[in-house]
C-alpha atoms as a PDB file:
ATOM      1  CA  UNK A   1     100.884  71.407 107.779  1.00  0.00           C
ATOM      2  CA  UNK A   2      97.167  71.343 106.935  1.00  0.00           C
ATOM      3  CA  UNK A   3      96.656  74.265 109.396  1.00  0.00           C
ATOM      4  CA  UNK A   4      99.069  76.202 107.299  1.00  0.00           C
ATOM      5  CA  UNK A   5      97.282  75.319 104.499  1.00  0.00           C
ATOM      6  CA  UNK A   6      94.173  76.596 106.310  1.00  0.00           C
ATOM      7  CA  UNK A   7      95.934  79.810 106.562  1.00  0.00           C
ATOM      8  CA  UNK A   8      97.165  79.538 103.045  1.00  0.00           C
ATOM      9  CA  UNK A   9      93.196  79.421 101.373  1.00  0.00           C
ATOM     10  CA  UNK A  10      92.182  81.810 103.910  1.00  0.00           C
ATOM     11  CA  UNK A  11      94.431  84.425 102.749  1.00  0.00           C
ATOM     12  CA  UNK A  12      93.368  84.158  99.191  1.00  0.00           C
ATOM     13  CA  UNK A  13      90.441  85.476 100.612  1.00  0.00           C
ATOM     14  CA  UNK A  14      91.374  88.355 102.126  1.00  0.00           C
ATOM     15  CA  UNK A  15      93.553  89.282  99.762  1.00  0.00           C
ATOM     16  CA  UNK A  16      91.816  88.674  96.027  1.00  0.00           C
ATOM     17  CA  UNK A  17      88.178  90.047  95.591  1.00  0.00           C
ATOM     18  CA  UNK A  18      87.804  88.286  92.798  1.00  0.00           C
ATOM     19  CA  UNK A  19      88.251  84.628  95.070  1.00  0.00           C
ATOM     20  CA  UNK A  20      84.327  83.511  95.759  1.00  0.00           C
ATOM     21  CA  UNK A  21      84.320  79.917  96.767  1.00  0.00           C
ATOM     22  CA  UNK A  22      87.082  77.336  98.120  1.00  0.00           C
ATOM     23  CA  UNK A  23      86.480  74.830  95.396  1.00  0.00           C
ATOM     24  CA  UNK A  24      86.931  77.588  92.383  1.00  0.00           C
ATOM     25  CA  UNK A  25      90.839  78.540  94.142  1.00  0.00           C
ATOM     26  CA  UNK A  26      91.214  74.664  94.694  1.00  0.00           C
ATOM     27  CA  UNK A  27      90.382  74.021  91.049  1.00  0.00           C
ATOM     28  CA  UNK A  28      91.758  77.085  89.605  1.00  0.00           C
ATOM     29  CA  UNK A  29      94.289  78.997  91.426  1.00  0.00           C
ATOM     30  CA  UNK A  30      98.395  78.544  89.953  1.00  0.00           C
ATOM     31  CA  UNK A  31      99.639  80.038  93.057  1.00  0.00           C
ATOM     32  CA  UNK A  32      97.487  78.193  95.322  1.00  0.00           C
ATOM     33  CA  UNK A  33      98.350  75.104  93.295  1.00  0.00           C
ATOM     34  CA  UNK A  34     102.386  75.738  93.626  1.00  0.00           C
ATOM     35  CA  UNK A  35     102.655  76.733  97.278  1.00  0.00           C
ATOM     36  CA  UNK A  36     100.803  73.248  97.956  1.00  0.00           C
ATOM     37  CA  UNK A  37     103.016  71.482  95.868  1.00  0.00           C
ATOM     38  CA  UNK A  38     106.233  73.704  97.937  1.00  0.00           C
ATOM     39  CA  UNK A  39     104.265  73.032 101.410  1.00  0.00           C
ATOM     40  CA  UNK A  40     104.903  69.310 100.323  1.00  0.00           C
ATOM     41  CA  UNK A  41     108.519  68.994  98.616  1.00  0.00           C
ATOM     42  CA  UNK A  42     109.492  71.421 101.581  1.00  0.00           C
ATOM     43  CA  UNK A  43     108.611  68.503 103.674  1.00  0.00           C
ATOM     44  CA  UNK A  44     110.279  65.818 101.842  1.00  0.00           C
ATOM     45  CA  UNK A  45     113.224  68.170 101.290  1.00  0.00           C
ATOM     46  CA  UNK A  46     113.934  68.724 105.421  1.00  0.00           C
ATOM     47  CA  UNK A  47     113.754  64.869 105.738  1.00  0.00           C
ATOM     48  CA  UNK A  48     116.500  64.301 104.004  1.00  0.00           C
ATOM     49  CA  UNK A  49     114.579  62.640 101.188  1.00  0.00           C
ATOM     50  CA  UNK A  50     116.805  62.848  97.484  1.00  0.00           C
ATOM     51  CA  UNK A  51     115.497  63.830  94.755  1.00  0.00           C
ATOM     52  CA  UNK A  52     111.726  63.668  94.918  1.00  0.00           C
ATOM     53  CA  UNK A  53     111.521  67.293  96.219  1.00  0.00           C
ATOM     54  CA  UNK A  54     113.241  68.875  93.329  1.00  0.00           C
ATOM     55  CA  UNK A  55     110.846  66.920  90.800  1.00  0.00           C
ATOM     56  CA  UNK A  56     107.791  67.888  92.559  1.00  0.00           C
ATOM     57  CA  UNK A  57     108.860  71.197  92.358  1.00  0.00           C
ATOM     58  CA  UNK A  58     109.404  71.297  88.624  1.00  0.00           C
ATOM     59  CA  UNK A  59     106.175  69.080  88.067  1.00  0.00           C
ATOM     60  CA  UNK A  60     104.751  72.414  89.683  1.00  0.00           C
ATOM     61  CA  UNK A  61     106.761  75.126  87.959  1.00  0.00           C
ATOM     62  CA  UNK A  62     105.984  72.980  84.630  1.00  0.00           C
ATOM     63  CA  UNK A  63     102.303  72.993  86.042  1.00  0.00           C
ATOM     64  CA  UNK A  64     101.927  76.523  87.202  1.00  0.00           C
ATOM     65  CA  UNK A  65     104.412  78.565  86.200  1.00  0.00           C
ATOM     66  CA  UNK A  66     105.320  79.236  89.732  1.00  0.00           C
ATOM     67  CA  UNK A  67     109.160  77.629  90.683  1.00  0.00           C
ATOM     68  CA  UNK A  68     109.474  77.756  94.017  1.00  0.00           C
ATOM     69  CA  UNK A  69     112.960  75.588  95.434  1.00  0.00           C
ATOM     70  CA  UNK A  70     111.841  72.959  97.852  1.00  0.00           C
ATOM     71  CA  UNK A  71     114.596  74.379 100.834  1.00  0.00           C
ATOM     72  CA  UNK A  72     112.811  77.636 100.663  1.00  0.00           C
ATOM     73  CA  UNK A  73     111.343  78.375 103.824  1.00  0.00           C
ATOM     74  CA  UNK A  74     108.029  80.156 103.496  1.00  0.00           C
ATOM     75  CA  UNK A  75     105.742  81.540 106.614  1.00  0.00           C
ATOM     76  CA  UNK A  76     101.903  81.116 107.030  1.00  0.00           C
ATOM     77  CA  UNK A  77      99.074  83.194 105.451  1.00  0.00           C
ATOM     78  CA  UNK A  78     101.643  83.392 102.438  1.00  0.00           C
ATOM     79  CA  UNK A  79      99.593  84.931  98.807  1.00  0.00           C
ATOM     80  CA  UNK A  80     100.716  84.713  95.150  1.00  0.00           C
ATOM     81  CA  UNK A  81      99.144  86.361  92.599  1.00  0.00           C
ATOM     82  CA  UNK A  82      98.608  85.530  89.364  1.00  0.00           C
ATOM     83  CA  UNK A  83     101.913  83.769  90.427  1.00  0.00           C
ATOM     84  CA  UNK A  84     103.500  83.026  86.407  1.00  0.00           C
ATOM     85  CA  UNK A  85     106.686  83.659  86.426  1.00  0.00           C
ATOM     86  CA  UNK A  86     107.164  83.780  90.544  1.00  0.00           C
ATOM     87  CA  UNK A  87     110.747  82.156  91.059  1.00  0.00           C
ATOM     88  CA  UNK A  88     111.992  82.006  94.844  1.00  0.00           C
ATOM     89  CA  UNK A  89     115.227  80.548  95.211  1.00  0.00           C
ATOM     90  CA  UNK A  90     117.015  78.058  97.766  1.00  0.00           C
ATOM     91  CA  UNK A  91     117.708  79.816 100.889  1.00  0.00           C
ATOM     92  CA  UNK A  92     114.984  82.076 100.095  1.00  0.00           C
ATOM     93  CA  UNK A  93     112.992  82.592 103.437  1.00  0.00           C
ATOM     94  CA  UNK A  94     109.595  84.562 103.561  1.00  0.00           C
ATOM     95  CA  UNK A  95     107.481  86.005 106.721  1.00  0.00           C
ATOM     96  CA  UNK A  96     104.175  85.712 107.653  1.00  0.00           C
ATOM     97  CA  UNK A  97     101.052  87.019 105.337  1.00  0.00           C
ATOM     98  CA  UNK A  98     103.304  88.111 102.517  1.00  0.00           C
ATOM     99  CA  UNK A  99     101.837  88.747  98.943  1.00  0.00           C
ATOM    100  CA  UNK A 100     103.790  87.788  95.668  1.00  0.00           C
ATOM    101  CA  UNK A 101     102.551  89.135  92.521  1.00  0.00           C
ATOM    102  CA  UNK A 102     103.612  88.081  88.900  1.00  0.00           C
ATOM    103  CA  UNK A 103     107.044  87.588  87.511  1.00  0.00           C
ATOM    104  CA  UNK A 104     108.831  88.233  90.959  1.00  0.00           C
ATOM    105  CA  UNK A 105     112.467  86.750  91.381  1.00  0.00           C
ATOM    106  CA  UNK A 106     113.748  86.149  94.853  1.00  0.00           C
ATOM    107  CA  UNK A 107     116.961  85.001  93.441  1.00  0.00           C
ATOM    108  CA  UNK A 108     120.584  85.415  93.793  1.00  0.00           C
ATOM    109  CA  UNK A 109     123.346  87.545  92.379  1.00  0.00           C
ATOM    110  CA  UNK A 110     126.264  84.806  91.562  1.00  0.00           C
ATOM    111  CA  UNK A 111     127.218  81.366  92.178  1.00  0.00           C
ATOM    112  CA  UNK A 112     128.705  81.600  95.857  1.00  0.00           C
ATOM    113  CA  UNK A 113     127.074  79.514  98.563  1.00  0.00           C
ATOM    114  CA  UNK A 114     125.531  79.196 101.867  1.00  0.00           C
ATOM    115  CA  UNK A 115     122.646  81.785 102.035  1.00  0.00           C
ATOM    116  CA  UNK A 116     122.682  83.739  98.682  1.00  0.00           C
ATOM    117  CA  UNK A 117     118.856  84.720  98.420  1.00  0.00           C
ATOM    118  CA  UNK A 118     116.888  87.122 100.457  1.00  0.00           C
ATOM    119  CA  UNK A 119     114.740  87.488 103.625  1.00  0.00           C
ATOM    120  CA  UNK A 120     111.506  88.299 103.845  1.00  0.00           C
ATOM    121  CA  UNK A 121     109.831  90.002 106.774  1.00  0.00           C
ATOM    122  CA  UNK A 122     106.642  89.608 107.273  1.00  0.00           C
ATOM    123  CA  UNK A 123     103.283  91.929 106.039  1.00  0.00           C
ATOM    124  CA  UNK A 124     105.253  92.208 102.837  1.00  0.00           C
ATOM    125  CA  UNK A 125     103.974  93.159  99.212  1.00  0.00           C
ATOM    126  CA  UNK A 126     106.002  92.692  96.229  1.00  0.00           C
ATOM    127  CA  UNK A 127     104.807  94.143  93.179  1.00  0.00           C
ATOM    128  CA  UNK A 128     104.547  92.944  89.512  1.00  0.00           C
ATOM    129  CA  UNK A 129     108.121  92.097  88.256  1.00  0.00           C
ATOM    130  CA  UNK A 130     110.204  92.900  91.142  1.00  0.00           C
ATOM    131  CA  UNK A 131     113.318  91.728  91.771  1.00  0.00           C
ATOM    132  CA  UNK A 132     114.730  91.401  95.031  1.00  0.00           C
ATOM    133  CA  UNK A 133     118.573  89.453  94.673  1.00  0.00           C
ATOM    134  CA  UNK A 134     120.949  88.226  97.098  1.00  0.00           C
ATOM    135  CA  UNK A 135     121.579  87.403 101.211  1.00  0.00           C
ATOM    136  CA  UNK A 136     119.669  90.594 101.810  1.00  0.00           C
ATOM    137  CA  UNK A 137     116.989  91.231 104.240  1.00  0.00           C
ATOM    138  CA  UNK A 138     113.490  93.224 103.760  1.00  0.00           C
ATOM    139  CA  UNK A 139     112.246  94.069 107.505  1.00  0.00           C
ATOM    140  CA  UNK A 140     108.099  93.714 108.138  1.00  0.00           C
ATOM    141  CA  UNK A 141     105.452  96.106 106.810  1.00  0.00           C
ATOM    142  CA  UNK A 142     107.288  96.465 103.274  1.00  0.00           C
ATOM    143  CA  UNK A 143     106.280  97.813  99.691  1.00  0.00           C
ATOM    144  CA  UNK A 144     108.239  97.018  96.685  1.00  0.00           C
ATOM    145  CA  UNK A 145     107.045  98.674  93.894  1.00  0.00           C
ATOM    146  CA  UNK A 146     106.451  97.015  90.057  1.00  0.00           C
ATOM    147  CA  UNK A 147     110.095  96.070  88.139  1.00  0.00           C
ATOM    148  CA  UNK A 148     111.996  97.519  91.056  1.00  0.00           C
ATOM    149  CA  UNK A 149     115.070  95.912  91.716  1.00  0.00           C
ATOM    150  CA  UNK A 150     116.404  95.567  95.252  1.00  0.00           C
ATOM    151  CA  UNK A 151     120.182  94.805  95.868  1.00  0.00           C
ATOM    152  CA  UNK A 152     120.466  96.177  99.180  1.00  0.00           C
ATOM    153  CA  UNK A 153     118.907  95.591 102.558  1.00  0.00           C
ATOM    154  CA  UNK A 154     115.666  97.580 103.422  1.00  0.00           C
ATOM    155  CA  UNK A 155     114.036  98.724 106.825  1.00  0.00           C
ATOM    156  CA  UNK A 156     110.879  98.165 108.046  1.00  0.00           C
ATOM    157  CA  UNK A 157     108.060 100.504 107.495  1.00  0.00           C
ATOM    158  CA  UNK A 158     109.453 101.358 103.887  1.00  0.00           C
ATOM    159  CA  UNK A 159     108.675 101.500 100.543  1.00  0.00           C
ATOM    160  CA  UNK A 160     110.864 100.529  97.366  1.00  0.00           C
ATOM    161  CA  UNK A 161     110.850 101.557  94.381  1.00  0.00           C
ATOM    162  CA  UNK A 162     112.758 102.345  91.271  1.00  0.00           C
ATOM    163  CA  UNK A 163     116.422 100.315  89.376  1.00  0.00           C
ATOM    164  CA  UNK A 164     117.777  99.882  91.944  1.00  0.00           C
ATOM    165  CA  UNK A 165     115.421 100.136  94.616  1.00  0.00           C
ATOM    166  CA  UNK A 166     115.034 103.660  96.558  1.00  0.00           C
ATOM    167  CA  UNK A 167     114.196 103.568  99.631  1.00  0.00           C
ATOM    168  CA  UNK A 168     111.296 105.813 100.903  1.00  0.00           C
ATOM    169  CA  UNK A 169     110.932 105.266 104.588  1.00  0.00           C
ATOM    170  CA  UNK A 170     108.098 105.762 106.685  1.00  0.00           C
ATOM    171  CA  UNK A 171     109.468 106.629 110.074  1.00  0.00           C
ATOM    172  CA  UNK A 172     107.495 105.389 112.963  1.00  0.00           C
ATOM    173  CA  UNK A 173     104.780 103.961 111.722  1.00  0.00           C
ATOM    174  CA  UNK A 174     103.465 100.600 110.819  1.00  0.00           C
ATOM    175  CA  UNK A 175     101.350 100.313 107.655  1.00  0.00           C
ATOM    176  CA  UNK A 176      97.869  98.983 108.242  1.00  0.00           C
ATOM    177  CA  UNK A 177      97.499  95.517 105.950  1.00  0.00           C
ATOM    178  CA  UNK A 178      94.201  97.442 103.814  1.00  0.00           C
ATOM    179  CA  UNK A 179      97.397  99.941 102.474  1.00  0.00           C
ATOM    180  CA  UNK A 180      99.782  97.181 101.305  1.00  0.00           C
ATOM    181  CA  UNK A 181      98.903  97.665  97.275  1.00  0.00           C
ATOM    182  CA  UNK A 182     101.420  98.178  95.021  1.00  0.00           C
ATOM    183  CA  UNK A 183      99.861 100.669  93.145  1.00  0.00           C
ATOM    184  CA  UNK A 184      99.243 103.770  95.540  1.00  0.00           C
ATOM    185  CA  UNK A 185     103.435 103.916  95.716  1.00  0.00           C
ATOM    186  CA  UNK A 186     104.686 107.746  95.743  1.00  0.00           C
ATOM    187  CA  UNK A 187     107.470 108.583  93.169  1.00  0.00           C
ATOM    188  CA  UNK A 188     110.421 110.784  94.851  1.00  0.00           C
ATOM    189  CA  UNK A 189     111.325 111.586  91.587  1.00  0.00           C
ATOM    190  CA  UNK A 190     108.672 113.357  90.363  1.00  0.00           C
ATOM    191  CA  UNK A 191     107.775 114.584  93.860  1.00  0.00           C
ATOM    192  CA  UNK A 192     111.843 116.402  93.639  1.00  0.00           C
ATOM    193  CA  UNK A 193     110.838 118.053  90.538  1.00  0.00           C
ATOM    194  CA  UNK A 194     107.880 119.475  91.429  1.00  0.00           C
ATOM    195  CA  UNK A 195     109.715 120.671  94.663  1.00  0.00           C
ATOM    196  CA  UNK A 196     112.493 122.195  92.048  1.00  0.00           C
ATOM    197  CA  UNK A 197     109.938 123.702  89.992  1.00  0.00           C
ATOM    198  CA  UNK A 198     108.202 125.709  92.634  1.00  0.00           C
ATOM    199  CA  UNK A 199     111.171 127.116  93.731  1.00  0.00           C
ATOM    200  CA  UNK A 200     112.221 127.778  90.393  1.00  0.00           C
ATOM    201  CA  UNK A 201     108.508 130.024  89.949  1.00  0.00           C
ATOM    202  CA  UNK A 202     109.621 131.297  93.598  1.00  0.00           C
ATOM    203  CA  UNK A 203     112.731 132.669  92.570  1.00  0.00           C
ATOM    204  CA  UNK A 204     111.373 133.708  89.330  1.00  0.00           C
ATOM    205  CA  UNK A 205     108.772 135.981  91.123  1.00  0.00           C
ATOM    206  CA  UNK A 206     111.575 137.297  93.811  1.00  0.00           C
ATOM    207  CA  UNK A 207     113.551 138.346  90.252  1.00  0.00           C
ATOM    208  CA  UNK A 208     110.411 140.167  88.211  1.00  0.00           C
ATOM    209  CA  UNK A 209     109.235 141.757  91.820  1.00  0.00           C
ATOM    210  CA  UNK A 210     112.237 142.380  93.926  1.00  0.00           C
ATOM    211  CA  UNK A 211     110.598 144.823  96.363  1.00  0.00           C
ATOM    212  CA  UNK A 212     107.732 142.391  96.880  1.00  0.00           C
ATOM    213  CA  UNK A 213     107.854 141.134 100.725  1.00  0.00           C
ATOM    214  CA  UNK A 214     108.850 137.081 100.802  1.00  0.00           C
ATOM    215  CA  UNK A 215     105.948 134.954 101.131  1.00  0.00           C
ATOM    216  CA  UNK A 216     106.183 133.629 104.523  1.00  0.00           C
END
């Protein structure tokens, strides 16, 4: 555990500029402070141990803000940021170096059982307010944009966005870790309507100028 934990501090450091010394995200740091507590109950909770995971988990949430369910299984090199609000559910299970930002839900869509929350590749960013519900699964190399919601399954290599998440996917090609933002996300919406409008001017100019040759 305490080499995931390495992993854990280290990636606050690669991913948050504003992270300059261990003792200021040991101090300071909600996320930091919640995933410790979840490395912890997680523990407790596999054991077999009754109720002491759950109330370590909502000393944290009541703590942090973060409320993260003690059988959630989360990978290494795992990020939250600015983590109030972050709830990941149950049978929630997250990848390897995967970034969190405010408000996120990994949550369900009902009350049935078994495995009702998502899973997580790995190399994933989920942006501010997302929402990604049910036993779905998000493949590796993943961007979710801000307030998107997500109700279906999504491929690797892609990018999410809109309610509910559209998929945009990026076919063949991983994305490097120094691109997963959520802010640099393309809109196909507006990128359809600027498609429609220059072929609306297009047809415009084939109307007022009908012997004019076709632009090639």
């Amino acid at each position: 555990m305490f080499k995931t934990i390495r992993q854990d501090l280290q990636a606050v450091f690669e991913r948050d500029p504003a992270a300059t010394n261990k003792l200021e995200v040991f101090l300071t740091y909600s996320g930091f402070h919640a995933l410790l507590a979840h490395r912890v109950a997680h523990k407790f909770w596999r054991a077999g141990v009754p109720l002491l995971p759950r109330m370590i988990s909502q000393l944290a949430r009541w703590l942090t803000g973060v409320e993260i369910h003690p059988g959630a299984k989360i990978g290494h090199g795992f990020f939250i940021d600015h983590g109030m609000g972050v709830v990941v559910g149950e049978t929630a299970e997250i990848g390897d170096f995967v970034t969190l930002f405010q408000g996120v839900t990994l949550g369900g869509t009902g009350k049935e059982r078994g495995k009702r929350h998502p899973t997580i590749g790995s190399h994933v960013v989920v942006g501010t307010g997302a929402k990604i519900l049910g036993n779905i699964k998000v493949g590796d190399f993943v961007k979710i944009g801000a307030n998107s919601v997500v109700l279906r399954s999504v491929p690797s290599n892609s990018t999410v966005i809109g309610v509910p998440g559209k998929i945009i996917k990026t076919v063949g090609m991983s994305l490097p870790e120094e691109t997963m933002d959520h802010t640099n996300i393309p809109d196909p919406i507006a990128e359809r309507f600027e498609a429609m409008e220059r072929e609306i001017i297009e047809l415009r100019k084939r109307v007022e100028n009908p012997d004019e040759p076709k632009a090639r």
